[in-house]
Protein backbone atom coordinates (compact mmCIF):
# COMPACT_ATOMS: atom_id res chain seq x y z
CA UNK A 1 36.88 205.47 48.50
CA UNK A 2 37.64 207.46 45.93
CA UNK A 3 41.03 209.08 46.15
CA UNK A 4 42.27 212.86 45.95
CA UNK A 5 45.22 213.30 43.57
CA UNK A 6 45.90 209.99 41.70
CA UNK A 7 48.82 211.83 39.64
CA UNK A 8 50.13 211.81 43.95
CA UNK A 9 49.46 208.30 44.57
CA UNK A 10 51.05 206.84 41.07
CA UNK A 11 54.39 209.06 41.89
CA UNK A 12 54.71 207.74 44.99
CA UNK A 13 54.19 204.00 44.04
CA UNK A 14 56.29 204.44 40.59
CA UNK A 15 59.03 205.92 42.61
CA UNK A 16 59.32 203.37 45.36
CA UNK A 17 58.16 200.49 42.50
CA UNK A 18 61.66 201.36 41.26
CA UNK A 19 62.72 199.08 44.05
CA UNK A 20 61.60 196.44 41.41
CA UNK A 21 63.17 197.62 38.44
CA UNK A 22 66.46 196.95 40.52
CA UNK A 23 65.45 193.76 41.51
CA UNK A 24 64.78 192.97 37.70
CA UNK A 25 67.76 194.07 36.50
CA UNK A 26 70.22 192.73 39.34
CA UNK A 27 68.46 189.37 39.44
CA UNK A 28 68.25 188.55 35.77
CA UNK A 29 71.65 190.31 34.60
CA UNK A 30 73.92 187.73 35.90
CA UNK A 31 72.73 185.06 32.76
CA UNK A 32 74.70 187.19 30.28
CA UNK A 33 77.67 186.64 32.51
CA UNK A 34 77.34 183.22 33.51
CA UNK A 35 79.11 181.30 30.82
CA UNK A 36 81.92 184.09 30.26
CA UNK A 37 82.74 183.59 34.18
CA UNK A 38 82.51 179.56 33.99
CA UNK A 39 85.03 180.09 31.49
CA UNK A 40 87.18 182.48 33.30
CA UNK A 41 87.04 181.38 36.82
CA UNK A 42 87.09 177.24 35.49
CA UNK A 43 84.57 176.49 37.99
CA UNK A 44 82.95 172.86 38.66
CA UNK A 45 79.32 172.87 38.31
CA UNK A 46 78.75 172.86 42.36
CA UNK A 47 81.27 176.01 42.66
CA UNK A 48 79.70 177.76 39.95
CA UNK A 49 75.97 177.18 41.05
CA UNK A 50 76.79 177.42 45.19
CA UNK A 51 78.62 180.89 45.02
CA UNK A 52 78.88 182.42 41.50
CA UNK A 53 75.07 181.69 40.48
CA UNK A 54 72.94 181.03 43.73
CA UNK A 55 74.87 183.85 46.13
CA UNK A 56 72.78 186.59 45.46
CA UNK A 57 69.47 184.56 46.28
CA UNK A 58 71.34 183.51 49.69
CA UNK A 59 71.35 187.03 50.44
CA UNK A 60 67.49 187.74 49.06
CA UNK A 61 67.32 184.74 51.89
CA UNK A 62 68.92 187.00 54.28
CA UNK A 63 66.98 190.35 53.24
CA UNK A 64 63.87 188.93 52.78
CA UNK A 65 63.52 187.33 56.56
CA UNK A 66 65.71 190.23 58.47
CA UNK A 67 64.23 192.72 56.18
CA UNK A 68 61.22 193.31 58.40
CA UNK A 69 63.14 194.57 61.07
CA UNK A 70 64.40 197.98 59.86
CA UNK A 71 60.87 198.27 58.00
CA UNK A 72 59.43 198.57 61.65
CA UNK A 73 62.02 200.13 63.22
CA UNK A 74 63.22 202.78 60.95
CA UNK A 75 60.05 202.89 58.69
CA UNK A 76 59.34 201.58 55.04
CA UNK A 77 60.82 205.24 53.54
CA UNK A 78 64.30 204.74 55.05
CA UNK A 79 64.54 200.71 54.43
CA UNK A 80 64.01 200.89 50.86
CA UNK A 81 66.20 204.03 50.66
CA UNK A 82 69.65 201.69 52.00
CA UNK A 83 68.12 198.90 49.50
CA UNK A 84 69.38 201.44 47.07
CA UNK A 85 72.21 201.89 48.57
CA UNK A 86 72.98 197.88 48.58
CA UNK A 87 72.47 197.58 45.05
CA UNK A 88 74.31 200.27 44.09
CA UNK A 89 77.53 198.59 46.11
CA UNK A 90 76.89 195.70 44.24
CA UNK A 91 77.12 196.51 40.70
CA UNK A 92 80.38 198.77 41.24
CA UNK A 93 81.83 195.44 43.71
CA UNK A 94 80.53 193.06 40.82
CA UNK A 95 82.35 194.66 38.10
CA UNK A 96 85.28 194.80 39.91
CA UNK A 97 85.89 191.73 41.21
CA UNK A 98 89.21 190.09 40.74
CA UNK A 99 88.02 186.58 41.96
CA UNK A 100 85.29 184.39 42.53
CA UNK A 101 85.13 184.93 46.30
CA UNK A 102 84.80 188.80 46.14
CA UNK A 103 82.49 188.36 43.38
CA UNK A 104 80.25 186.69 45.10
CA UNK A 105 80.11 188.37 48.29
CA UNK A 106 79.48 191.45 46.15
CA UNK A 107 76.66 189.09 44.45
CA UNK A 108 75.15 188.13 48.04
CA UNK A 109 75.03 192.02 48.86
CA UNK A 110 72.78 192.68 46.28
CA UNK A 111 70.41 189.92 46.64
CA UNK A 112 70.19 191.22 50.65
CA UNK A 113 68.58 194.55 48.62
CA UNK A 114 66.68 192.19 46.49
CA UNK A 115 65.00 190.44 49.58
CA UNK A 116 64.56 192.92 51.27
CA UNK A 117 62.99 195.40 48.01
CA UNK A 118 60.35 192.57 47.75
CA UNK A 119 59.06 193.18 51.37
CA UNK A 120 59.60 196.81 51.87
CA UNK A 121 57.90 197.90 48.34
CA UNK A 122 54.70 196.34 47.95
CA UNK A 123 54.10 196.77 51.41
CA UNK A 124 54.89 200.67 51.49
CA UNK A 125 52.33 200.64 47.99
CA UNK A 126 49.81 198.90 49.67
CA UNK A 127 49.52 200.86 52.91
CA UNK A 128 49.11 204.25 50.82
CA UNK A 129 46.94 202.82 48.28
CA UNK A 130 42.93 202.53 48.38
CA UNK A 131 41.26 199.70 48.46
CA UNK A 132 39.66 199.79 44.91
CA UNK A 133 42.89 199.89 42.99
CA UNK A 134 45.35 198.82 44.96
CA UNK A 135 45.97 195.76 43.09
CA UNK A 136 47.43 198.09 40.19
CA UNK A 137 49.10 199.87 42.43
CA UNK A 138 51.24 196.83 43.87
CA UNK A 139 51.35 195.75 40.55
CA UNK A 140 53.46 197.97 39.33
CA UNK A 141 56.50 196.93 41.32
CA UNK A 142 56.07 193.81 38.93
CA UNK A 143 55.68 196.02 36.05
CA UNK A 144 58.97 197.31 37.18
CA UNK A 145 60.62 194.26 37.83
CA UNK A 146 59.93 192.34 34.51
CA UNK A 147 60.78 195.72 32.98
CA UNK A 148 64.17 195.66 34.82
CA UNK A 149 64.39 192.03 33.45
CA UNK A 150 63.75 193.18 29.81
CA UNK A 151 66.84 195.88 30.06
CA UNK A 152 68.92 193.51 31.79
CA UNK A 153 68.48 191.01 28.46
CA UNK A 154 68.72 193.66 26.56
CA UNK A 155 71.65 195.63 28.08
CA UNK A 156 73.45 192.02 27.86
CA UNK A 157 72.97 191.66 24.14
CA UNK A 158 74.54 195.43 23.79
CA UNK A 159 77.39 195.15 25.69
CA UNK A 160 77.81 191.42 24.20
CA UNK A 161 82.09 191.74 22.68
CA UNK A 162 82.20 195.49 24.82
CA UNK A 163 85.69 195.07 26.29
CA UNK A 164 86.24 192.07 25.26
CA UNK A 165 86.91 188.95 27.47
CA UNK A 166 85.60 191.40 30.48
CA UNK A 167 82.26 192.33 28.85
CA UNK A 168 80.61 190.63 31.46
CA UNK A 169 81.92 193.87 33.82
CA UNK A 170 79.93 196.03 32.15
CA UNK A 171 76.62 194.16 31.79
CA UNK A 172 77.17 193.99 35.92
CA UNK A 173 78.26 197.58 36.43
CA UNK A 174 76.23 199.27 34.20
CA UNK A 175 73.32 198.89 37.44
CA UNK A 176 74.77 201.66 39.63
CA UNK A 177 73.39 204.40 37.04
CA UNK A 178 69.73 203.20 38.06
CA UNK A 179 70.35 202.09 41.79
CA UNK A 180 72.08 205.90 42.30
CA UNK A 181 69.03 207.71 40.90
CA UNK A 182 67.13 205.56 42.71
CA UNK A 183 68.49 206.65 46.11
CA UNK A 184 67.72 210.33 44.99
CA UNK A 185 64.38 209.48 43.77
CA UNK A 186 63.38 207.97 47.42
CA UNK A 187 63.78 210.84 49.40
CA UNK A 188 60.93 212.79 47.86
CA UNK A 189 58.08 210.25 49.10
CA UNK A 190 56.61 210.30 52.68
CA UNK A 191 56.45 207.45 55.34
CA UNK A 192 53.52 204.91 55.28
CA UNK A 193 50.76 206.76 57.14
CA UNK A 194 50.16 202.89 58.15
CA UNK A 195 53.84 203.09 59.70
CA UNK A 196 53.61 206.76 61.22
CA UNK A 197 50.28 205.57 63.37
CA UNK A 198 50.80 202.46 64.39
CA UNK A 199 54.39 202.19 65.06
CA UNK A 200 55.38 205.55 65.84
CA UNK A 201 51.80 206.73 66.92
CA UNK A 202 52.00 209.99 64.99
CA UNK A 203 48.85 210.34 63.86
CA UNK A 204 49.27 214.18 62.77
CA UNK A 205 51.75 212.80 60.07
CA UNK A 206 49.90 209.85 59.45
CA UNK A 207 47.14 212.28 58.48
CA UNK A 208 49.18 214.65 56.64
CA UNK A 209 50.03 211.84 53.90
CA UNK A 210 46.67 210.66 53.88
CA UNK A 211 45.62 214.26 52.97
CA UNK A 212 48.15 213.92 49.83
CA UNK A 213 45.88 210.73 48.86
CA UNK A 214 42.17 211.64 49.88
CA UNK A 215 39.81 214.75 50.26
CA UNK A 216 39.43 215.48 54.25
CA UNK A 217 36.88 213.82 55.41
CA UNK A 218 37.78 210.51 53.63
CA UNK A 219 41.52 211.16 55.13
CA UNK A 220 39.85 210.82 58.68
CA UNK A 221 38.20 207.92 58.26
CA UNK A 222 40.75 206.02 56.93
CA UNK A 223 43.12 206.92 59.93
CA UNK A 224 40.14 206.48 62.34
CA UNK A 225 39.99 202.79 60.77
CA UNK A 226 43.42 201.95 60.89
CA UNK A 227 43.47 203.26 64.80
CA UNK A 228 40.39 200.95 65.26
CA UNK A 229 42.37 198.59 63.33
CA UNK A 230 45.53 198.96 65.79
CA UNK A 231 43.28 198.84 69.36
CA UNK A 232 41.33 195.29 68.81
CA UNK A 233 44.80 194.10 67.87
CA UNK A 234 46.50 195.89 70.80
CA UNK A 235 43.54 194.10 72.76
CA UNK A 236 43.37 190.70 71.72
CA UNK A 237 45.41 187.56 73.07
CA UNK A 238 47.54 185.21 71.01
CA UNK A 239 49.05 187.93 68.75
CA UNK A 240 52.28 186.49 67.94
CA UNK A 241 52.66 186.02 64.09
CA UNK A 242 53.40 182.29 64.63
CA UNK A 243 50.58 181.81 67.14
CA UNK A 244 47.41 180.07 65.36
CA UNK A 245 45.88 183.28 65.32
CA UNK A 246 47.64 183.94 61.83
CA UNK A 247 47.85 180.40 60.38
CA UNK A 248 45.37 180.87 57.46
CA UNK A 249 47.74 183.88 56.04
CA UNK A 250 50.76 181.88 56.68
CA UNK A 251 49.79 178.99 55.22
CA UNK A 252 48.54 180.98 52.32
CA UNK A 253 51.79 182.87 51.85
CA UNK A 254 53.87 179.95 52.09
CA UNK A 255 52.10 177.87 49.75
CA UNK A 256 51.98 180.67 47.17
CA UNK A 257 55.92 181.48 47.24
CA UNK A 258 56.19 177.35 47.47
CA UNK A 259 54.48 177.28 43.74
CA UNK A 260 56.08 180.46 42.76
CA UNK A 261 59.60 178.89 41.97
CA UNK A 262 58.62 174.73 41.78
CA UNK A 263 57.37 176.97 38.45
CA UNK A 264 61.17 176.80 37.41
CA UNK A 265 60.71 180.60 36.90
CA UNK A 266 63.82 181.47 37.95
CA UNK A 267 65.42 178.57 36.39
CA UNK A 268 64.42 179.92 33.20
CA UNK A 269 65.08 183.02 34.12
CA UNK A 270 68.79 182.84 34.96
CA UNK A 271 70.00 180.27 32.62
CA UNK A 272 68.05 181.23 29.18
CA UNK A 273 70.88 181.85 27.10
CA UNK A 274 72.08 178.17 28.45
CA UNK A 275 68.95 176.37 27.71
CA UNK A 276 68.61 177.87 24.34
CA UNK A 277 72.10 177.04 23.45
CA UNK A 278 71.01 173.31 24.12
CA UNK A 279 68.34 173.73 21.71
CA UNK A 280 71.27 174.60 19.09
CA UNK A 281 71.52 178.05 19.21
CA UNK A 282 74.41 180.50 18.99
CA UNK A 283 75.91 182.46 22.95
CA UNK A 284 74.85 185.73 20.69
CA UNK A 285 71.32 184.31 19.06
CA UNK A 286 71.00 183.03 22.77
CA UNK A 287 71.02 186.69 24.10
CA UNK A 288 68.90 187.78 21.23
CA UNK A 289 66.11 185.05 22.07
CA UNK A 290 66.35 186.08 25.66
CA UNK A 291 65.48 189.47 24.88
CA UNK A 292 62.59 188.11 23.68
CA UNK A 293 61.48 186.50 26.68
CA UNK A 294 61.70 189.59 28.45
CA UNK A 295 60.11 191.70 26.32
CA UNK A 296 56.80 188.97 26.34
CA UNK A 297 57.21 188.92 30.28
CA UNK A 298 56.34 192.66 29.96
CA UNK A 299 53.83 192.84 27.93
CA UNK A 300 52.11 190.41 29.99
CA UNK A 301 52.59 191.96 33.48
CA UNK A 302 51.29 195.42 31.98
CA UNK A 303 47.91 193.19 30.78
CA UNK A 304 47.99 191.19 34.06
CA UNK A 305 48.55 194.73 35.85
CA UNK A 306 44.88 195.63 33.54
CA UNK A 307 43.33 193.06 34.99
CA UNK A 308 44.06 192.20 38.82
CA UNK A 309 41.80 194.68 39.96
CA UNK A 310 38.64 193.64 37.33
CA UNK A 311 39.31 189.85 36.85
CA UNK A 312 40.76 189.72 40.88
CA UNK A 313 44.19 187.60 42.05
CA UNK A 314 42.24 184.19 41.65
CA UNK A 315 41.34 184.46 38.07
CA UNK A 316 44.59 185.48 37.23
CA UNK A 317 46.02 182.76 38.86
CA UNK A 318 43.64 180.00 37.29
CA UNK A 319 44.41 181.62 33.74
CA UNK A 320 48.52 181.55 34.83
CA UNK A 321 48.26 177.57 35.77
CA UNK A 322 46.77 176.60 32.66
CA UNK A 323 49.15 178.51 30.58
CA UNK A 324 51.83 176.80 33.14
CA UNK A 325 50.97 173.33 32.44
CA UNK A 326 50.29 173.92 28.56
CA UNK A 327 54.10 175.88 28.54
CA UNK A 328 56.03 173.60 30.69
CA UNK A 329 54.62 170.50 28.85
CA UNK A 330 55.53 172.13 25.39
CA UNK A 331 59.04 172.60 26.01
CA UNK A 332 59.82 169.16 27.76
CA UNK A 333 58.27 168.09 24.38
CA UNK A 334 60.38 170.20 22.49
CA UNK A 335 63.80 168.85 23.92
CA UNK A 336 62.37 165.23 23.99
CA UNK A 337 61.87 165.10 20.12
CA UNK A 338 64.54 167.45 19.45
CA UNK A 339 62.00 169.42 17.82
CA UNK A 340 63.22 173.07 16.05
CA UNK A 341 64.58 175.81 18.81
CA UNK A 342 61.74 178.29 16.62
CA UNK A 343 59.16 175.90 18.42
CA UNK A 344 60.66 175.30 21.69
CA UNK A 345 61.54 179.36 22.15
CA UNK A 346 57.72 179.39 21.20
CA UNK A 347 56.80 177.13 24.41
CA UNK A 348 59.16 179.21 26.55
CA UNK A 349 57.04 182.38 25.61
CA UNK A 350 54.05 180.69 26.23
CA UNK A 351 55.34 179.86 29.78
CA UNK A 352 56.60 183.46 30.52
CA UNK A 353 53.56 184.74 29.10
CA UNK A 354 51.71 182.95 31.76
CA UNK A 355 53.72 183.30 34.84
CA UNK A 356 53.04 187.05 33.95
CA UNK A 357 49.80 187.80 34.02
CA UNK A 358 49.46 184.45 36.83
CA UNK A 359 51.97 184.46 39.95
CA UNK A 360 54.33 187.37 38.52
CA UNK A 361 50.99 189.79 38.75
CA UNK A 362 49.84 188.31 41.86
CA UNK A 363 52.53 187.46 44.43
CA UNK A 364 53.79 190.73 45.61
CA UNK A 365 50.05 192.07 45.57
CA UNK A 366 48.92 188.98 47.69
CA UNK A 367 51.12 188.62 50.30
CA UNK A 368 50.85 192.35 50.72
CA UNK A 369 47.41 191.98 51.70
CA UNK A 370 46.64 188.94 53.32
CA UNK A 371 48.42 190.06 56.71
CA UNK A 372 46.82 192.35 59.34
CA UNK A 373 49.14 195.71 59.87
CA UNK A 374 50.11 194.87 63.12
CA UNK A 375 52.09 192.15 61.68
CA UNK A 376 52.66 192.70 57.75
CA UNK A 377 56.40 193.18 57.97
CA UNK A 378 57.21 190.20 59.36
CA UNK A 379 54.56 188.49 57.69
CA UNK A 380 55.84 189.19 54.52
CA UNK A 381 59.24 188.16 55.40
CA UNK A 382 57.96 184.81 55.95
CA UNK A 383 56.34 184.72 52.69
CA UNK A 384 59.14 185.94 50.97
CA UNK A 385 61.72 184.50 52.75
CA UNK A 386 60.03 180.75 51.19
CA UNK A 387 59.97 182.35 47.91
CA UNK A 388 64.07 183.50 48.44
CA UNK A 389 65.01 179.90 50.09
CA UNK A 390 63.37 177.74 47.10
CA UNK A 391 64.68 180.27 44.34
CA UNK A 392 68.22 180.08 45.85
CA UNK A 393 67.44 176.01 46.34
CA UNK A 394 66.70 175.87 42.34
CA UNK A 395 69.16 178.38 40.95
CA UNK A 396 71.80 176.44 42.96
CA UNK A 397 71.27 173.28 41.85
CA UNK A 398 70.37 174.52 38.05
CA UNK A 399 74.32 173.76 37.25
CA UNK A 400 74.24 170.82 38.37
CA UNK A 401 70.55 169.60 37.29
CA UNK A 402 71.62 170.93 33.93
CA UNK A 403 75.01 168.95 33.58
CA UNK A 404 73.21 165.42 34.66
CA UNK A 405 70.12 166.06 31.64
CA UNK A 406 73.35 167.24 29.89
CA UNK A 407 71.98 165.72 26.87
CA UNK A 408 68.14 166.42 26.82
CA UNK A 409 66.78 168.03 29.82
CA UNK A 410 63.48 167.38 29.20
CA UNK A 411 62.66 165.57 32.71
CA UNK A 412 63.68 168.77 34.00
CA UNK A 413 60.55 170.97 32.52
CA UNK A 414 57.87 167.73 33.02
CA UNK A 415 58.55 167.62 36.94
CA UNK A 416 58.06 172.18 36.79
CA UNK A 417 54.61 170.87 35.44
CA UNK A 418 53.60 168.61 37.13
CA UNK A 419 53.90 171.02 40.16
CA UNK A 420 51.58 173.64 37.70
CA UNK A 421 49.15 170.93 38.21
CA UNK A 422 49.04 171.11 41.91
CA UNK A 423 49.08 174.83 42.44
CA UNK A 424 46.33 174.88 39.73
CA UNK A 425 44.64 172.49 42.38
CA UNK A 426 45.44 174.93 45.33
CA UNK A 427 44.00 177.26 43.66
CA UNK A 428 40.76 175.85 42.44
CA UNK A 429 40.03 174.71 46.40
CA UNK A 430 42.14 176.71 48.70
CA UNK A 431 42.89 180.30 47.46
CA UNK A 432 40.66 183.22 48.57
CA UNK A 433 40.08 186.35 46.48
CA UNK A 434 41.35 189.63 47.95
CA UNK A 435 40.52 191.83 45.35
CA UNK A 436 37.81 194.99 46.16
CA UNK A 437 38.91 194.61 50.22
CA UNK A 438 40.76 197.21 52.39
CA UNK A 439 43.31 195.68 54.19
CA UNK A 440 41.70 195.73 57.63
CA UNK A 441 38.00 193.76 55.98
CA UNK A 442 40.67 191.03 54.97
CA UNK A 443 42.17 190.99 58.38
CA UNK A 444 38.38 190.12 59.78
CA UNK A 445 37.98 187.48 56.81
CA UNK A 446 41.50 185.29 57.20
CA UNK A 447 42.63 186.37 60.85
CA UNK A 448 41.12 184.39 63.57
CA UNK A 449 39.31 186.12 66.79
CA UNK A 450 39.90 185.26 70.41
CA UNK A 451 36.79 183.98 69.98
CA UNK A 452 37.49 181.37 67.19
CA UNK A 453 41.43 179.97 69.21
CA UNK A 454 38.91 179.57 72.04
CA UNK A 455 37.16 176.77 69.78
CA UNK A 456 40.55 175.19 69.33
C-alpha cells in the first residue's frame, strides 16, 4: 500500500527515532570519561566495571523487560515521552555527582530510558509504518543511534581539557540539551493506531492517524486488518507469550540479541579510547581515532538503512557476518604481532563497518516485526531484555577481561569471532526474511495455529 503523506510518516518516525539518538549518545559517552573517573574515584577493576561502567546497562536490563508495561498501559506516545524525561535526569545527576555511588545510580537511570527507548521506538515506527518501507522506517532509530554515537565521540574530543580535571562533567551533562528538546518534540506525534484499537479499542482514533498515513479507503482496510488481526487472536487458545504458540519468534529474538553483543560491539564501543591506547596511542589521539569509528558506523547504517528494504534483513546479515569474521580476525592479528595501530584502527573500521549495515541495521527492525500485535510489547522486551543482560554481562567484565590480556588482548577479539562464525551459521540455516510483509502476514508465517499445538 502506497501511503498518503510520506513528509507525515518520516516526521513522525524521525521525531520518535530521536529516542535513538539518546540512546547513542548516553550509551557511548561514558568512554571519554572512563579513564578520567578510574583515576579520580581509584577504583579496582571489578568496582569500576560493576557500577561505574556496567550500571547503566543494568538499568537498560531493567527498562528493556519492565518497559512493556507502560507501552500497553499508557500507550507507546506517553512511554517514550518519560524515556525523555529519564535521560534528561541522568545527564544533569551524572555531571553532578560527587561520588561513585550517586554516579552510578544516576548512570543506571539512564540506561532504564535506554532499555526501555529500544522497545518503545521501533515498535511505535513499525505499527505506523507500511509494509513496503517499513524497514527504513525502523531503521532510522539506528540511523539515530550511531549518529548519537558519532556526537558523543565527537563531543568527547571537544570538551577533552574543558574544565580541567572535571571535563568528564561536561561530556556527561552536555545530554540534557538533546533529551529536553526531545521531550518537546514528542508531544506533537499521535498514539500507535495499532495501540488505540487494540488496547484501548478506539477505533475512531485509530482511524484518524491512519488517515495522516493513507488515502481513505486504504486507511480502512488497514484498521479492518488489524481488527481481524485482534479477533483470531482474541479467539484462539494458548496465547500466552511463553506458551509454544510463540516459540519460533522467541527463539528468533533471543538468538539474534544472543549474537548481537558475543559481537563484542559494545566492548568496542565503550572502551575504544582504551583499546587504542594499548595499540600505543595517545588518551587525546585515542578520542580522535574514536571519532573515527563513529563517523564509519554512520555512514554504514545510512547505506544499510538503503538497503534493508531492497537487499531484505537476511542479506544484510550474511554481508555483516562476513565482514565480522574478516574484522574481528584482523584485529586479534593486529595485537598478536604488534602490528602498527594505522592497521589495527583499520580492522576496527572494518568491524564497525560491518556490524552497521549487518545486526546494527537489522535488530531493532527484526524484533519489531517478528511478534504478532497482541503481544509485541512484551515480546520485544524479551528480545531486548537478552540483548541488555549480555551487553551489561560484557561491559562488566571488559575491566577486568582487559586487565588479565593486560599485555596483548588478542584472545579477547579471536573468541568475538569465532562467535561471527556461528551467527553466520544461524543465519545461513535458521533466519527467515521479513522484508516486503505486513506485520499481521508474518504473524501467519512464524506464529503457530491452534491447529499446529494440537500436533504437539
Amino acid at each position: 500500500m502506497a501511503n498518503k503523506s510520506g513528509s507525515q510518516l518520516g516526521y513522525w518516525s524521525m521525531t520518535v527515532a530521536v529516542a535513538g539518538f539518546l540512546f547513542g549518545f548516553d550509551t557511548v559517552v561514558i568512554s571519554g570519561a572512563n579513564l578520567p573517573i578510574k583515576e579520580l574515584w581509584n577504583t579496582t577493576p571489578f568496582f569500576h566495571g560493576t557500577f561505574i561502567m556496567s550500571m547503566a546497562l543494568w538499568g537498560t536490563v531493567l527498562g528493556a523487560l519492565f518497559g512493556s508495561i507502560p507501552m500497553d498501559r499508557i500507550g507507546r506516545k506517553k512511554t517514550l515521552f518519560w524515556i525523555g524525561i529519564l535521560f534528561l535526569v541522568s545527564a544533569l545527576g551524572s555531571a553532578l555527582a560527587p561520588d561513585p555511588y550517586s554516579f552510578s545510580f544516576f548512570r543506571f537511570i539512564g540506561g532504564v530510558g535506554v532499555g526501555a527507548s529500544s522497545l518503545a521506538a521501533p515498535a511505535y515506527i513499525s505499527e505506523i509504518a507500511p509494509k513496503t518501507n517499513r524497514g527504513r522506517m525502523v531503521a532510522l532509530y539506528q540511523f539515530m543511534l550511531v549518529f548519537g554515537i558519532f556526537i558523543a565521540f565527537f563531543s568527547n574530543y571537544l570538551l577533552k581539557g574543558v574544565g580541567g580535571a572535571n571535563d568528564w562533567r561536561w561530556m556527561l551533562g552536555v545530554e540534557a540539551i538533546p533529551a529536553l528538546l526531545y521531550c518537546i518534540m514528542i508531544l506533537g506525534v499521535p498514539n500507535s493506531p495499532r495501540w488505540l484499537a487494540i488496547k484501548r479499542k478506539d477505533d475512531e482514533g485509530a482511524l484518524k492517524v491512519l488517515r495522516g498515513l493513507y488515502e481513505e479507503q486504504e486507511a480502512q482496510t488497514v484498521l479492518a486488518e488489524i481488527k481481524a488481526d485482534d479477533l483470531a487472536g482474541a479467539n484462539a487458545t494458548n496465547t500466552g507469550l511463553f506458551s509454544g504458540k510463540y516459540s519460533t519468534p522467541l527463539t528468533l529474538a533471543f538468538i539474534l540479541a544472543f549474537f548481537n553483543q558475543l559481537s563484542g560491539i559494545n566492548f568496542i564501543l565503550y572502551y575504544a579510547p582504551e583499546i587504542l591506547a594499548k595499540a600505543g596511542l595517545a588518551a587525546k589521539e585515542s578520542l580522535l581515532n574514536s571519532i573515527s569509528i563513529g563517523g564509519v558506523n554512520l555512514l554504514f547504517t545510512m547505506l544499510g538503512m538503503i538497503l534493508i528494504d531492497r537487499l531484505g534483513r537476511k542479506q544484510l546479515m550474511l554481508i555483516g557476518s562476513v565482514g565480522y569474521i574478516a574484522g574481528l580476525l584482523g584485529v586479534a592479528w593486529a595485537f598478536y604481532a604488534a602490528a602498527s595501530p594505522t592497521l589495527l584502527l583499520v580492522f576496527i573500521l572494518l568491524f564497525i563497518a560491518s556490524h552497521a549495515i549487518g545486526q546494527g541495521a537489522v535488530i531493532w527492525v527484526f524484533i519489531s516485526e517478528i511478534f504478532p500485535n497482541k503481544v509485541r510489547a512484551f515480546g520485544q522486551s524479551w528480545g531486548c531484555g537478552t540483548h541488555w543482560v549480555f551487553a551489561a554481562i560484557i561491559t562488566l567484565l571488559g575491566p577486568v577481561v582487559l586487565d588479565i590480556f593486560s599485555v596483548n588482548p588478542w584472545p579477547i577479539f579471536a573468541f568475538f569471532a569465532g562467535m561471527m562464525v556461528l551467527q553466520l551459521l544461524w543465519t545461513i540455516f535458521f533466519m527467515p526474511e521479513t522484508k516486503g510483509k505486513s506485520l499481521e502476514e508474518l504473524e501467519r508465517q512464524l506464529v503457530k495455529s491452534d491447529k499446529d499445538l494440537a500436533k504437539v
